[in-house]
N, C-alpha and C. Protein backbone atom coordinates (compact mmCIF):
# COMPACT_ATOMS: atom_id res chain seq x y z
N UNK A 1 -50.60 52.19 36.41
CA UNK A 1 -49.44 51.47 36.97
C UNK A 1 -49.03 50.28 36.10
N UNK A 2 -50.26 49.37 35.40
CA UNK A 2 -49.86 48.13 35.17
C UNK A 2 -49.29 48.85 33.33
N UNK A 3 -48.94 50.01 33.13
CA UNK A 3 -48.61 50.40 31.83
C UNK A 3 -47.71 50.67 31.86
N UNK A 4 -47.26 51.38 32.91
CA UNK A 4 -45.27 51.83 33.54
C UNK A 4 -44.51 50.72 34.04
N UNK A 5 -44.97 49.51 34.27
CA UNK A 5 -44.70 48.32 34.46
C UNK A 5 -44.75 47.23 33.06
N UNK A 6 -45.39 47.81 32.25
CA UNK A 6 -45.49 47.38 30.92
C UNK A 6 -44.60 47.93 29.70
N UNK A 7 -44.03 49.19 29.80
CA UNK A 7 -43.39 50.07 29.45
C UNK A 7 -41.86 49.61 30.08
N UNK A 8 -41.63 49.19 31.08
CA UNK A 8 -40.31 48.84 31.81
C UNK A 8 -39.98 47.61 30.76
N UNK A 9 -40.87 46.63 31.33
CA UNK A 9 -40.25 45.77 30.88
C UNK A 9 -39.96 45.57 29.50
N UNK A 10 -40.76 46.25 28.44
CA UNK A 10 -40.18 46.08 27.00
C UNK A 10 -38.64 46.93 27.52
N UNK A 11 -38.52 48.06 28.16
CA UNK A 11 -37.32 48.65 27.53
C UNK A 11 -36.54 47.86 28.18
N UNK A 12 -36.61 46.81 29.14
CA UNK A 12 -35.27 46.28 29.96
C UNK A 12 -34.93 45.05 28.80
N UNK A 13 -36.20 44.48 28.32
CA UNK A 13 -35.46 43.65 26.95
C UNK A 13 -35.05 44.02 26.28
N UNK A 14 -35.43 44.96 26.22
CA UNK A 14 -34.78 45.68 24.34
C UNK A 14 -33.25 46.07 24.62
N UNK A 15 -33.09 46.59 26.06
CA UNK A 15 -31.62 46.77 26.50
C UNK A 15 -31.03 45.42 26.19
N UNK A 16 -31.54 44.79 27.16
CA UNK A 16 -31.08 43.18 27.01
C UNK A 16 -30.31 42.48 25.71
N UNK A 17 -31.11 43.08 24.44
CA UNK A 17 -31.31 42.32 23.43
C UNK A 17 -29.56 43.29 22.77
N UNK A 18 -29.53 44.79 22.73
CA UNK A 18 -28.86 44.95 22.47
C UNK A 18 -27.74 44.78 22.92
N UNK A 19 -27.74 44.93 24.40
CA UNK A 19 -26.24 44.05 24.64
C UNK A 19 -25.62 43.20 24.13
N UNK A 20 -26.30 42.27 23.78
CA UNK A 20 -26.01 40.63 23.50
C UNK A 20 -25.58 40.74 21.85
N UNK A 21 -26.21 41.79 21.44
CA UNK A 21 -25.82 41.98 19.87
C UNK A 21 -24.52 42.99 20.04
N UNK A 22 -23.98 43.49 20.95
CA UNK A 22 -22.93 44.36 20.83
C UNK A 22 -22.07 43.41 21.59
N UNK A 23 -22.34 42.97 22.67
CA UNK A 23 -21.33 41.39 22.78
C UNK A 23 -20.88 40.65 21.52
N UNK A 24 -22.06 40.27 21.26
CA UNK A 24 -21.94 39.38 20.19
C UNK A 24 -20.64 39.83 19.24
N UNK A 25 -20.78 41.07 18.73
CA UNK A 25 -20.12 41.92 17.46
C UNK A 25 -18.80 41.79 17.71
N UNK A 26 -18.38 42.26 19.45
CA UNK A 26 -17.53 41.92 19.55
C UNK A 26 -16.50 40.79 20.05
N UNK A 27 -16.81 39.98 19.89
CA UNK A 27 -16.60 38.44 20.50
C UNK A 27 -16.23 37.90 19.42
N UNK A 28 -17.55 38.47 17.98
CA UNK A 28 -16.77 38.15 16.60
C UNK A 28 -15.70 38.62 15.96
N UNK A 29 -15.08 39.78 15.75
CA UNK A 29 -14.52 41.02 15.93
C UNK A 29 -13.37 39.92 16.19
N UNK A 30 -13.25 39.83 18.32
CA UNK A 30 -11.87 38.89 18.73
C UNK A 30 -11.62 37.58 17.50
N UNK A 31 -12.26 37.04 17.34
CA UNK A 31 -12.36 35.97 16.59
C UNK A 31 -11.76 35.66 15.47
N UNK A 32 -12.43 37.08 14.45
CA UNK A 32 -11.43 36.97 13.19
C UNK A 32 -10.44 37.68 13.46
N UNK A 33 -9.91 38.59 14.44
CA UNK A 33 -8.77 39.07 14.64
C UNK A 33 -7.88 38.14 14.70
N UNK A 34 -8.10 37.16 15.69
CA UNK A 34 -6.98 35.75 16.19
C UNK A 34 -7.21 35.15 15.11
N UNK A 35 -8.18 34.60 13.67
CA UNK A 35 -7.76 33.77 12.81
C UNK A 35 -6.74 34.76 12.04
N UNK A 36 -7.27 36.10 11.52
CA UNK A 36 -6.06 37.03 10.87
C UNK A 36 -4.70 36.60 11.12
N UNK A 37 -4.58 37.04 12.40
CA UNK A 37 -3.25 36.91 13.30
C UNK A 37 -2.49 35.64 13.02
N UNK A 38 -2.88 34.66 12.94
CA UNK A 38 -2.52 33.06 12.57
C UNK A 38 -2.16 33.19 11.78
N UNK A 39 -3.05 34.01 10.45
CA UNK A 39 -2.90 33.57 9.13
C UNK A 39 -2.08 34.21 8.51
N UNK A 40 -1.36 35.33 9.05
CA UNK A 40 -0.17 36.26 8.60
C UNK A 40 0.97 35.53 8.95
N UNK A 41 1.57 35.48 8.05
CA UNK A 41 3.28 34.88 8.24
C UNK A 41 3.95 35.93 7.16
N UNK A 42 5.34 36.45 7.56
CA UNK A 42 6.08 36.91 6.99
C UNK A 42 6.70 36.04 6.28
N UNK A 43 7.71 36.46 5.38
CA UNK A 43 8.41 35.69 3.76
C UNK A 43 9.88 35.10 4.90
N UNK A 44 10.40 35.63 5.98
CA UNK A 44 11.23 35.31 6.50
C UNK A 44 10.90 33.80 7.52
N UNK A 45 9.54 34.20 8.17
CA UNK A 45 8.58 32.91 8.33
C UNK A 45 8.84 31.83 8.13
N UNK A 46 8.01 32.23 6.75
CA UNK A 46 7.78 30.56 5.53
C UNK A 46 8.91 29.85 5.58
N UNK A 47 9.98 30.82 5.28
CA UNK A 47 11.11 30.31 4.74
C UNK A 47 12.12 29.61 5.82
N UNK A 48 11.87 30.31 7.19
CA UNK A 48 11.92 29.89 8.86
C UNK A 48 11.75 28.08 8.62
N UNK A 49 10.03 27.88 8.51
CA UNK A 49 9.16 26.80 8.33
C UNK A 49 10.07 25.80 7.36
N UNK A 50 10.12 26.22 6.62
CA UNK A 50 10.26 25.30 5.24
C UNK A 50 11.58 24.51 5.59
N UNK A 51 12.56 25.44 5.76
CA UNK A 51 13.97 25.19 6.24
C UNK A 51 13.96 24.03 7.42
N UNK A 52 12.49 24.16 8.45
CA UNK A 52 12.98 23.40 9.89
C UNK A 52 12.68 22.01 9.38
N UNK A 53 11.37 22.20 8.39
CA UNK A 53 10.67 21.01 8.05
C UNK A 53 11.69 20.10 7.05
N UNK A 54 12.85 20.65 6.25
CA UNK A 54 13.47 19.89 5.39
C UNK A 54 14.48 19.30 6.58
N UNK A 55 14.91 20.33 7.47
CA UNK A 55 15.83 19.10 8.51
C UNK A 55 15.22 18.21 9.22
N UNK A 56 14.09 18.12 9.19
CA UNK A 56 13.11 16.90 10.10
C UNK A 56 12.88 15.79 9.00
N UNK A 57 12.62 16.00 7.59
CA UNK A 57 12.73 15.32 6.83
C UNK A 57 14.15 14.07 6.59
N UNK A 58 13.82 12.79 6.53
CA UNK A 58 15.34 12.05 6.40
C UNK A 58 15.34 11.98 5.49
N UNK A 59 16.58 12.19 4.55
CA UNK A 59 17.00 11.74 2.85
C UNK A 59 16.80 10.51 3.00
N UNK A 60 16.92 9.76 1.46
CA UNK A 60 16.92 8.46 1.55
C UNK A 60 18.05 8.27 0.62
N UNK A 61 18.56 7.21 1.34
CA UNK A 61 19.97 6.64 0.75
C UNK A 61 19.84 6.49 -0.45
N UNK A 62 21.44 6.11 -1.27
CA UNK A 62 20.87 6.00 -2.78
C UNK A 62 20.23 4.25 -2.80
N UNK A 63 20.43 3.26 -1.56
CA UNK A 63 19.65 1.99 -1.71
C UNK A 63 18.05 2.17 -1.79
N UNK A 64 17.69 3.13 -1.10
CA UNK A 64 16.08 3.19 -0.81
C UNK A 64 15.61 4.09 -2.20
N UNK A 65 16.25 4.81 -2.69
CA UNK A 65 16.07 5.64 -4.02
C UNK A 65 16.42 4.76 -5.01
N UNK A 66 16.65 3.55 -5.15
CA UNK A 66 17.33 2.20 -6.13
C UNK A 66 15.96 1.21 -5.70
N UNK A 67 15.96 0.72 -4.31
CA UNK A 67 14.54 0.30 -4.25
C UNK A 67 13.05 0.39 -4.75
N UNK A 68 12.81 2.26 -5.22
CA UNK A 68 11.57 2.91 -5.41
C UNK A 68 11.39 2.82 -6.80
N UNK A 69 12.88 2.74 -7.50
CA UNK A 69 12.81 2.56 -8.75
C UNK A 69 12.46 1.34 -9.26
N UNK A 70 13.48 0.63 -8.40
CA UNK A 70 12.41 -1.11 -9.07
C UNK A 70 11.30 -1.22 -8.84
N UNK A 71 10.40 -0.77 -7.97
CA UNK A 71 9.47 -1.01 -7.67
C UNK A 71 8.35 -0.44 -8.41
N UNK A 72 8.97 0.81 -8.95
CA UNK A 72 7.72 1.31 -10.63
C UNK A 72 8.25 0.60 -11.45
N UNK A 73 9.18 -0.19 -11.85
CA UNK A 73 8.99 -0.90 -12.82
C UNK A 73 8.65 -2.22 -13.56
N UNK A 74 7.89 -2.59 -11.60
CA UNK A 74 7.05 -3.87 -11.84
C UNK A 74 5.54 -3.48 -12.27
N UNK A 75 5.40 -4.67 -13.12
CA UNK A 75 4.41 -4.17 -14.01
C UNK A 75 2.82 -4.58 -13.14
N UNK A 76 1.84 -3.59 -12.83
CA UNK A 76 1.06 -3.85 -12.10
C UNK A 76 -0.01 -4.89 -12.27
N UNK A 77 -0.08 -5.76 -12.93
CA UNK A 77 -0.88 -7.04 -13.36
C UNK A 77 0.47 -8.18 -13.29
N UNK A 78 1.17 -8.20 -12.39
CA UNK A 78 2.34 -9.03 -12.21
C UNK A 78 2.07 -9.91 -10.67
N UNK A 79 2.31 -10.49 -10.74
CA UNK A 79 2.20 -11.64 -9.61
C UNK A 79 3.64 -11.93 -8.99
N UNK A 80 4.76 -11.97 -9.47
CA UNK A 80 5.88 -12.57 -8.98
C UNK A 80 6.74 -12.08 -10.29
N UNK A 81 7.79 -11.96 -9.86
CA UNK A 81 9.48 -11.65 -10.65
C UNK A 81 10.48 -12.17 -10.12
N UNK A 82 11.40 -11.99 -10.64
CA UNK A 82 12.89 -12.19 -10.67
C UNK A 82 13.96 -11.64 -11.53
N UNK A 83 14.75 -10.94 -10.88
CA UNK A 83 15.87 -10.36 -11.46
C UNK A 83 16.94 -10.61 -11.12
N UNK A 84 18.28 -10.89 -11.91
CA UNK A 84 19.43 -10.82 -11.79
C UNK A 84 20.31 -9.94 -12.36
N UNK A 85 20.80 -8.76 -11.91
CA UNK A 85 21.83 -7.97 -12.43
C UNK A 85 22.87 -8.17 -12.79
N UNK A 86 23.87 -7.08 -13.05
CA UNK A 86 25.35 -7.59 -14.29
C UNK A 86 26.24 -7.15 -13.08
N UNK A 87 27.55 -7.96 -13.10
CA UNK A 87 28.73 -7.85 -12.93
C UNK A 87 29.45 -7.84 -13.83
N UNK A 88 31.33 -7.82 -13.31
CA UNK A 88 31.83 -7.72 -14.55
C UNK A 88 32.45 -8.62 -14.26
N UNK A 89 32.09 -9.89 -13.76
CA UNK A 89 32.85 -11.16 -14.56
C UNK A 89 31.20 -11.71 -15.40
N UNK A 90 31.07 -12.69 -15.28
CA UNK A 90 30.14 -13.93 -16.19
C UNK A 90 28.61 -14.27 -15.41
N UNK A 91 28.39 -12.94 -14.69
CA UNK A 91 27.22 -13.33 -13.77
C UNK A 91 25.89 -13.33 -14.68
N UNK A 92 24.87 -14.42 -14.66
CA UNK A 92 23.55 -13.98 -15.75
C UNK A 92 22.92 -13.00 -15.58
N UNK A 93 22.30 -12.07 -16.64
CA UNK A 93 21.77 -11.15 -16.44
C UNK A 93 20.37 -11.20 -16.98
N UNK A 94 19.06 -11.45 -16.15
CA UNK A 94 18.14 -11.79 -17.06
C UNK A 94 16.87 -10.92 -16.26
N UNK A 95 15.38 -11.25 -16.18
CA UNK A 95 14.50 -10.94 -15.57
C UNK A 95 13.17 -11.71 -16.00
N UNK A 96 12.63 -12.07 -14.78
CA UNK A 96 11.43 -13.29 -15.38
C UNK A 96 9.84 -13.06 -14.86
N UNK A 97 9.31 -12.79 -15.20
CA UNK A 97 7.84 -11.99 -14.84
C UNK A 97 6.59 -12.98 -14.92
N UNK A 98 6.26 -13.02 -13.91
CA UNK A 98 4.94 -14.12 -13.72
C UNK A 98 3.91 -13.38 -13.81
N UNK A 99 2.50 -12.99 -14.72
CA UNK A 99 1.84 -12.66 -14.67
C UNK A 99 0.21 -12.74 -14.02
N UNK A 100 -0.74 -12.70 -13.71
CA UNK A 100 -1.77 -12.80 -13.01
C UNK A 100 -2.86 -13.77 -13.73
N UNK A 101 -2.61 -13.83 -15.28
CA UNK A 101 -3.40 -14.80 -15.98
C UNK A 101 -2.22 -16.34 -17.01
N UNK A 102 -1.44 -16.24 -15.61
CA UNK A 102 -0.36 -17.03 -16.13
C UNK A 102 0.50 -16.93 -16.73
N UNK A 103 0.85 -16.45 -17.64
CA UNK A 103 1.66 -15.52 -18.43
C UNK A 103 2.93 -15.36 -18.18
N UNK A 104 4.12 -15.79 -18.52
CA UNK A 104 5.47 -16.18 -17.80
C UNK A 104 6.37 -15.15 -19.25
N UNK A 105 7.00 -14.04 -18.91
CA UNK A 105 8.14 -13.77 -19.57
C UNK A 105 9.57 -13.64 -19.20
N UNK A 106 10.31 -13.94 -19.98
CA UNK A 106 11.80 -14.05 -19.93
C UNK A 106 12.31 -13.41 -20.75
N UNK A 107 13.60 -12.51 -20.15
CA UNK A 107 14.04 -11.76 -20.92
C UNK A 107 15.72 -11.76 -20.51
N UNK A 108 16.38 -12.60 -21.05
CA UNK A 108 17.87 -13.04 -21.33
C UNK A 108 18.77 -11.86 -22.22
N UNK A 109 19.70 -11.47 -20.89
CA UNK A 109 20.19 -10.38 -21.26
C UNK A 109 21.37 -10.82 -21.88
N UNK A 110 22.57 -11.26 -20.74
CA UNK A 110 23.70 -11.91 -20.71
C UNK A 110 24.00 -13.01 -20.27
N UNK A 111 24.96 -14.14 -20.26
CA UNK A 111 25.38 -15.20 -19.68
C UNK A 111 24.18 -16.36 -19.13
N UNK A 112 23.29 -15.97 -20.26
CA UNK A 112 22.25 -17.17 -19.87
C UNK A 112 21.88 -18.23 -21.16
N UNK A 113 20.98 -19.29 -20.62
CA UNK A 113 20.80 -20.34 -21.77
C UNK A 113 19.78 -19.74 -22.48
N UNK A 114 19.22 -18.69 -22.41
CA UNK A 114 18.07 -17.75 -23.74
C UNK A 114 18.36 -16.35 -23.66
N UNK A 115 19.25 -15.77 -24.97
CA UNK A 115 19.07 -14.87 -24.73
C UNK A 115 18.17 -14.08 -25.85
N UNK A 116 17.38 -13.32 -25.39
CA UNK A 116 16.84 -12.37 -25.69
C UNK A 116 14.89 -12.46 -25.15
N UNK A 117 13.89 -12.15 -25.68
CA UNK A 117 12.57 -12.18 -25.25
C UNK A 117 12.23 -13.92 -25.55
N UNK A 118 11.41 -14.93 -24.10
CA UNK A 118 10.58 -15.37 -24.29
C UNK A 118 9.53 -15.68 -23.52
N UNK A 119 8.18 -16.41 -23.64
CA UNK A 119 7.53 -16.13 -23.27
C UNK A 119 6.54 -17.76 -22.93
N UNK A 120 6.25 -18.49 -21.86
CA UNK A 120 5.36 -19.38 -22.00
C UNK A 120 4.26 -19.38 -20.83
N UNK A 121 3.13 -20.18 -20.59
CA UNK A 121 2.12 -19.73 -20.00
C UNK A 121 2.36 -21.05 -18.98
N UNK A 122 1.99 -20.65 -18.05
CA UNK A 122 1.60 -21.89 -16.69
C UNK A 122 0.13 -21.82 -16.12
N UNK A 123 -0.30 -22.98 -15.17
CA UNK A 123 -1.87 -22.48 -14.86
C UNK A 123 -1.82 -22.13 -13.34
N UNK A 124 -2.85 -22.08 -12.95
CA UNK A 124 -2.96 -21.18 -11.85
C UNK A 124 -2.63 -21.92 -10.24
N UNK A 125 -2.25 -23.44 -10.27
CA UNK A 125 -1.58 -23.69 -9.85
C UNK A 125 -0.31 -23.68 -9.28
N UNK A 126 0.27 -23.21 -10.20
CA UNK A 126 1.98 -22.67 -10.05
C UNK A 126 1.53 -21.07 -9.37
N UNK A 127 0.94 -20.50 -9.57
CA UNK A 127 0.45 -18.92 -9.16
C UNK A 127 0.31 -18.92 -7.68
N UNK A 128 -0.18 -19.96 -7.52
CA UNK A 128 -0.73 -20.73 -6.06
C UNK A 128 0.29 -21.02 -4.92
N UNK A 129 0.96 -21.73 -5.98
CA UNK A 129 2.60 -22.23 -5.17
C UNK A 129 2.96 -21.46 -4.80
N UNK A 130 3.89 -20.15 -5.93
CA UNK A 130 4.68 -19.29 -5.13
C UNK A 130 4.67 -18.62 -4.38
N UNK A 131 3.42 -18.33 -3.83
CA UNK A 131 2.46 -17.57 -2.97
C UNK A 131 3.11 -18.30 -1.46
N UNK A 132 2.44 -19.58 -1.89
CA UNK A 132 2.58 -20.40 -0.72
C UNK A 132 3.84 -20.73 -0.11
N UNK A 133 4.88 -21.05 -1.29
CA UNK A 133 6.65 -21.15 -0.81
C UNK A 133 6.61 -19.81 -0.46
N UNK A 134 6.33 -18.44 -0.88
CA UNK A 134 6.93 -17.57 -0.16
C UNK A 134 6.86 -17.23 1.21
N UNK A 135 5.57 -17.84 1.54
CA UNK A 135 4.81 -17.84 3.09
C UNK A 135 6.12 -18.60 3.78
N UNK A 136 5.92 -20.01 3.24
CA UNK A 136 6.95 -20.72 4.11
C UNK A 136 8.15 -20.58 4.11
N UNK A 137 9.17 -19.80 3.39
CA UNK A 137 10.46 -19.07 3.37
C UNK A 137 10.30 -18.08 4.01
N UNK A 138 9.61 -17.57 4.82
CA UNK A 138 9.26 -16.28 5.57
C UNK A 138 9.65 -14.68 4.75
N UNK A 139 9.28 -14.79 3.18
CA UNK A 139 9.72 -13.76 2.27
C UNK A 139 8.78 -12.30 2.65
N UNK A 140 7.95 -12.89 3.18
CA UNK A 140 7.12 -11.19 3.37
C UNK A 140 7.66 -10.75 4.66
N UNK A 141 8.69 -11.27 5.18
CA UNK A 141 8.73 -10.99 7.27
C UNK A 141 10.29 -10.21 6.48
N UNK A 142 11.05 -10.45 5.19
CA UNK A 142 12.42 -10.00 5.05
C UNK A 142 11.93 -8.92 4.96
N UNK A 143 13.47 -8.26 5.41
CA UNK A 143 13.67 -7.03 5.04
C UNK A 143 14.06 -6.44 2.97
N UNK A 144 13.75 -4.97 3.53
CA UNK A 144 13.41 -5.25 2.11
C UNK A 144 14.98 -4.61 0.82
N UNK A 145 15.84 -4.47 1.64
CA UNK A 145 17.30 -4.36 1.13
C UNK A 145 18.30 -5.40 1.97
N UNK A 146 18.77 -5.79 1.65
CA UNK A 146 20.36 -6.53 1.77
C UNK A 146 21.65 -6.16 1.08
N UNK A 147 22.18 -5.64 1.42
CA UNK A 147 23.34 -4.48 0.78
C UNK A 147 24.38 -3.91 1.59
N UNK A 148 25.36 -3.55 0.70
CA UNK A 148 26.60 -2.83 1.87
C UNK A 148 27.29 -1.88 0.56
N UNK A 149 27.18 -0.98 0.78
CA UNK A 149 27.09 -0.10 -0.19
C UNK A 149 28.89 -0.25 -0.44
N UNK A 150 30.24 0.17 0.78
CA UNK A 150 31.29 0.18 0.16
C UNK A 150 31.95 -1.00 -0.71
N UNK A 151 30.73 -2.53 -0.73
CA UNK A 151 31.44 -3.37 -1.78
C UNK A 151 30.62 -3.10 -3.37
N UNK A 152 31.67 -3.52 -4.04
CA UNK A 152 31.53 -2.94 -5.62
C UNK A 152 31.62 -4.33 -5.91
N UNK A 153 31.24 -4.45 -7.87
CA UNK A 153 31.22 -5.65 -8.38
C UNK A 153 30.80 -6.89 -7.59
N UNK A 154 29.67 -6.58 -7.21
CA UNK A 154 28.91 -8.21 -6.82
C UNK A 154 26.72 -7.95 -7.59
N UNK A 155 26.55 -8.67 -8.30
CA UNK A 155 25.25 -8.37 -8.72
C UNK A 155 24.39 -9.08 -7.65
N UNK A 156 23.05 -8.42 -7.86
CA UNK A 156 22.06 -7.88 -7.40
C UNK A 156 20.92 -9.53 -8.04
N UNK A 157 19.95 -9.90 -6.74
CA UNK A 157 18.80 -10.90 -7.35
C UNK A 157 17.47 -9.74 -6.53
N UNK A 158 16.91 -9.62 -6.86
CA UNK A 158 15.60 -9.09 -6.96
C UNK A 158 13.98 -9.37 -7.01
N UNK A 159 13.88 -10.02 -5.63
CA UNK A 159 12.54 -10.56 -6.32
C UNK A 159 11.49 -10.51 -5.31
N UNK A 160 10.51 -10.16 -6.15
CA UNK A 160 9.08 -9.17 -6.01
C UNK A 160 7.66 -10.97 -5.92
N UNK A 161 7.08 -10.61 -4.78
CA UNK A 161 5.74 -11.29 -4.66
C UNK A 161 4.37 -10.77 -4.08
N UNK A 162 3.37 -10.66 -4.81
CA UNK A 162 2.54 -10.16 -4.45
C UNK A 162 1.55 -10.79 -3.46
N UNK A 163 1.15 -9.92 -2.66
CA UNK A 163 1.22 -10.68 -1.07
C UNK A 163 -0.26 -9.69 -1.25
N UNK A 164 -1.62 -10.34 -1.48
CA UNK A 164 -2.91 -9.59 -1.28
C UNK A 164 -2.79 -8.04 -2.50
N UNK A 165 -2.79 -6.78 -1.83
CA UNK A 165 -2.87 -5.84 -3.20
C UNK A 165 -1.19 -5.05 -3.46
N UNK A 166 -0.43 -5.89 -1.97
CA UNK A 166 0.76 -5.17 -1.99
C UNK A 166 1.88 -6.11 -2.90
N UNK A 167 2.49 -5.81 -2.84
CA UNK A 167 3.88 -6.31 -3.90
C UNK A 167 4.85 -6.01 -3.16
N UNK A 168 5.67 -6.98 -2.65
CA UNK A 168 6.48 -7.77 -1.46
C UNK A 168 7.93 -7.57 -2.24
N UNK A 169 9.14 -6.86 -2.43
CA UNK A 169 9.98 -6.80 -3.40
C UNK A 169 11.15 -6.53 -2.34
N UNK A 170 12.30 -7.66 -2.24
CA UNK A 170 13.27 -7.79 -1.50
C UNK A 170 14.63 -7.39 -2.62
N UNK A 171 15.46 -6.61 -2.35
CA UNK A 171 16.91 -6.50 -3.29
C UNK A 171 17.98 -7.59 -2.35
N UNK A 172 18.86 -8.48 -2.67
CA UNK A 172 19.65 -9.15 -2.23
C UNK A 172 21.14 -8.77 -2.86
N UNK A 173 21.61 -8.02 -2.17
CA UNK A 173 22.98 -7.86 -3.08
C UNK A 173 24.20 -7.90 -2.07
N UNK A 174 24.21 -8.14 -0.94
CA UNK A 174 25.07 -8.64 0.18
C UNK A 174 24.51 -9.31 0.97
N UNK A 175 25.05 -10.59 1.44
CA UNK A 175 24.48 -11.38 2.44
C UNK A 175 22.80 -11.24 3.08
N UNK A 176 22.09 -11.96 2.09
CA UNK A 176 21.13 -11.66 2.33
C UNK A 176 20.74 -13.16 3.11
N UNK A 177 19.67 -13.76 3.62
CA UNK A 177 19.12 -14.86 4.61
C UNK A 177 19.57 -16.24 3.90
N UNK A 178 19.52 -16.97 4.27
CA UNK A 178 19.51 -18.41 3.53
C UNK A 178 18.05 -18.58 3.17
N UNK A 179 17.02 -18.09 3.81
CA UNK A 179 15.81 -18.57 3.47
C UNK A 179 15.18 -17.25 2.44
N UNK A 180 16.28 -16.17 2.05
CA UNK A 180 16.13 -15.89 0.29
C UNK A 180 16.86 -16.06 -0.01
N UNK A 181 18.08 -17.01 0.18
CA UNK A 181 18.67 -17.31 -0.77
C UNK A 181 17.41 -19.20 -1.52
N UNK A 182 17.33 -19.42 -0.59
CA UNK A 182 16.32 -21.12 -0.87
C UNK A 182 15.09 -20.69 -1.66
N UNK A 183 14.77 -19.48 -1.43
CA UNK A 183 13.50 -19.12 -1.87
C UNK A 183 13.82 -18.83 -3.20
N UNK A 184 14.83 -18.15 -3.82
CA UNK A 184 15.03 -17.33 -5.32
C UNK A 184 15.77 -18.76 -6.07
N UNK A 185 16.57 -19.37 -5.39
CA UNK A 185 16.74 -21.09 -5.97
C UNK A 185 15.61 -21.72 -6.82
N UNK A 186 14.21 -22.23 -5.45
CA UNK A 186 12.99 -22.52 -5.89
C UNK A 186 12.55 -21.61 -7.04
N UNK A 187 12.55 -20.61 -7.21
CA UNK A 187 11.48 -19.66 -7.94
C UNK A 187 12.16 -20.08 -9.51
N UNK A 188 13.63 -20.19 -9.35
CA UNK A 188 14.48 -19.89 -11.01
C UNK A 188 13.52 -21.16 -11.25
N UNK A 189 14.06 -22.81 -10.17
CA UNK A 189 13.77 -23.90 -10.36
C UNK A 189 12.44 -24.07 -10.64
N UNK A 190 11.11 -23.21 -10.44
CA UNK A 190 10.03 -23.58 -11.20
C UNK A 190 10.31 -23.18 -12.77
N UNK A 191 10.63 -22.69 -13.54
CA UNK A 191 10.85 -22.68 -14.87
C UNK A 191 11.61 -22.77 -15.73
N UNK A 192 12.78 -23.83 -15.14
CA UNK A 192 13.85 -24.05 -15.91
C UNK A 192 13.41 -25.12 -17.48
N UNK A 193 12.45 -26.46 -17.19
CA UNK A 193 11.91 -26.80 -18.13
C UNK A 193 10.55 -26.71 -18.71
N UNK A 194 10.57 -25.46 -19.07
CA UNK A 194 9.31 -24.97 -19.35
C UNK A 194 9.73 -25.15 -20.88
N UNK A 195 8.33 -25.09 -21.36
CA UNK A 195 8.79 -24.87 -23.42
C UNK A 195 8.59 -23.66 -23.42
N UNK A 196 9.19 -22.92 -23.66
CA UNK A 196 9.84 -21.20 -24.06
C UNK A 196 9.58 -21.29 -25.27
N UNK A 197 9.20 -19.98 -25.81
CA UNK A 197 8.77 -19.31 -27.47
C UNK A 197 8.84 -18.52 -27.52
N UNK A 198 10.46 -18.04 -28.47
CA UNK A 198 10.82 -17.06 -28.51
C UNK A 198 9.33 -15.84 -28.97
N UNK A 199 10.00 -14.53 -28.26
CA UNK A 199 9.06 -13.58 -28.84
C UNK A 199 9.13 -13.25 -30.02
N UNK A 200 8.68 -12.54 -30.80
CA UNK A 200 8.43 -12.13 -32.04
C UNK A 200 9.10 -10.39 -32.14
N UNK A 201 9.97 -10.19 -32.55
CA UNK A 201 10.79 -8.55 -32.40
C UNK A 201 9.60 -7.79 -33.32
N UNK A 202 8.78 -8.27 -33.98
CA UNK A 202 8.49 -7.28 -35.27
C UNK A 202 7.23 -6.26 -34.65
């Protein structure tokens, strides 16, 4: 008796065991069927997808595509700038670059008292300042265009402060705040009597 009772119970596990492996098989089976199923998209699909995702996408104006560009072409060991663009009456056209080890360049395009490359050094004091006037002009809280696209012929001031690892870069080319207009005043006014040396072209 205790051998037909010994005999049972292996075969009721062994049933047991195979169930669970023919469950199993197929449970896996469902499994990669539904990832398959996901992973098939037709060419009419994609192209479904692609299409919905470019209308959810917003263009960017040509100001924000004018923004991205100035903004690669501040030089990444730069601390502070300033730019003034051209009109077509007598507006100056220059750009003035404060560097991180002091390092001050000027580059006098048009209608200014230097034109062409120069270059003089300040200490880390002044580095300090503009930091600090920009805090108190509230330059990192501006927005970062001022513009009206249907007026023509009025130039553009431009100016970039680095605020921790980011670089803070406002365009002013229509009515922009009084407190950037006070702020880009101060900034020219730290280096108007500086001793400048010309660069060297060669």
């Amino acid at each position: 008796m205790k051998y037909i009772i010994y005999l049972f119970t292996i075969a009721t596990l062994f049933s047991s065991c195979a169930c669970k492996k023919t469950c199993c098989k197929k449970q896996d089976k469902r499994v990669v069927q539904v990832v398959e199923e996901k992973k098939v998209m037709t060419d009419a699909e994609r192209e479904a997808a692609i299409v919905e995702q470019m209308k959810n996408e917003k263009p960017l104006s040509p100001a924000e595509d004018y923004y991205k560009m100035v903004e690669k072409e501040i030089p990444s060991d730069a601390v502070a700038r300033i730019q003034r663009t051209p009109c077509f009456g007598k507006c100056p056209v220059y750009t003035l670059t404060v560097f991180n080890d002091g390092r001050v360049e000027y580059f006098g395009k048009r209608n200014t008292p230097r034109d062409g490359r120069f270059e003089t050094k300040v200490d880390e004091a002044v580095l300090n300042d503009i930091k600090a006037k920009a805090g108190e002009f509230g330059f990192f809280e501006l927005n970062n265009i001022y513009d009206k696209q249907a007026i023509t012929d009025i130039p553009s001031t431009i100016t970039s402060v680095r605020n921790g690892d980011e670089m803070k870069t406002v365009i002013n080319r229509f009515e922009g705040p009084n407190n950037l207009r006070s702020f880009e005043r101060y900034f020219d006014g730290l280096f108007e009597d500086l001793d400048w040396k010309p660069v060297s072209q060669d």
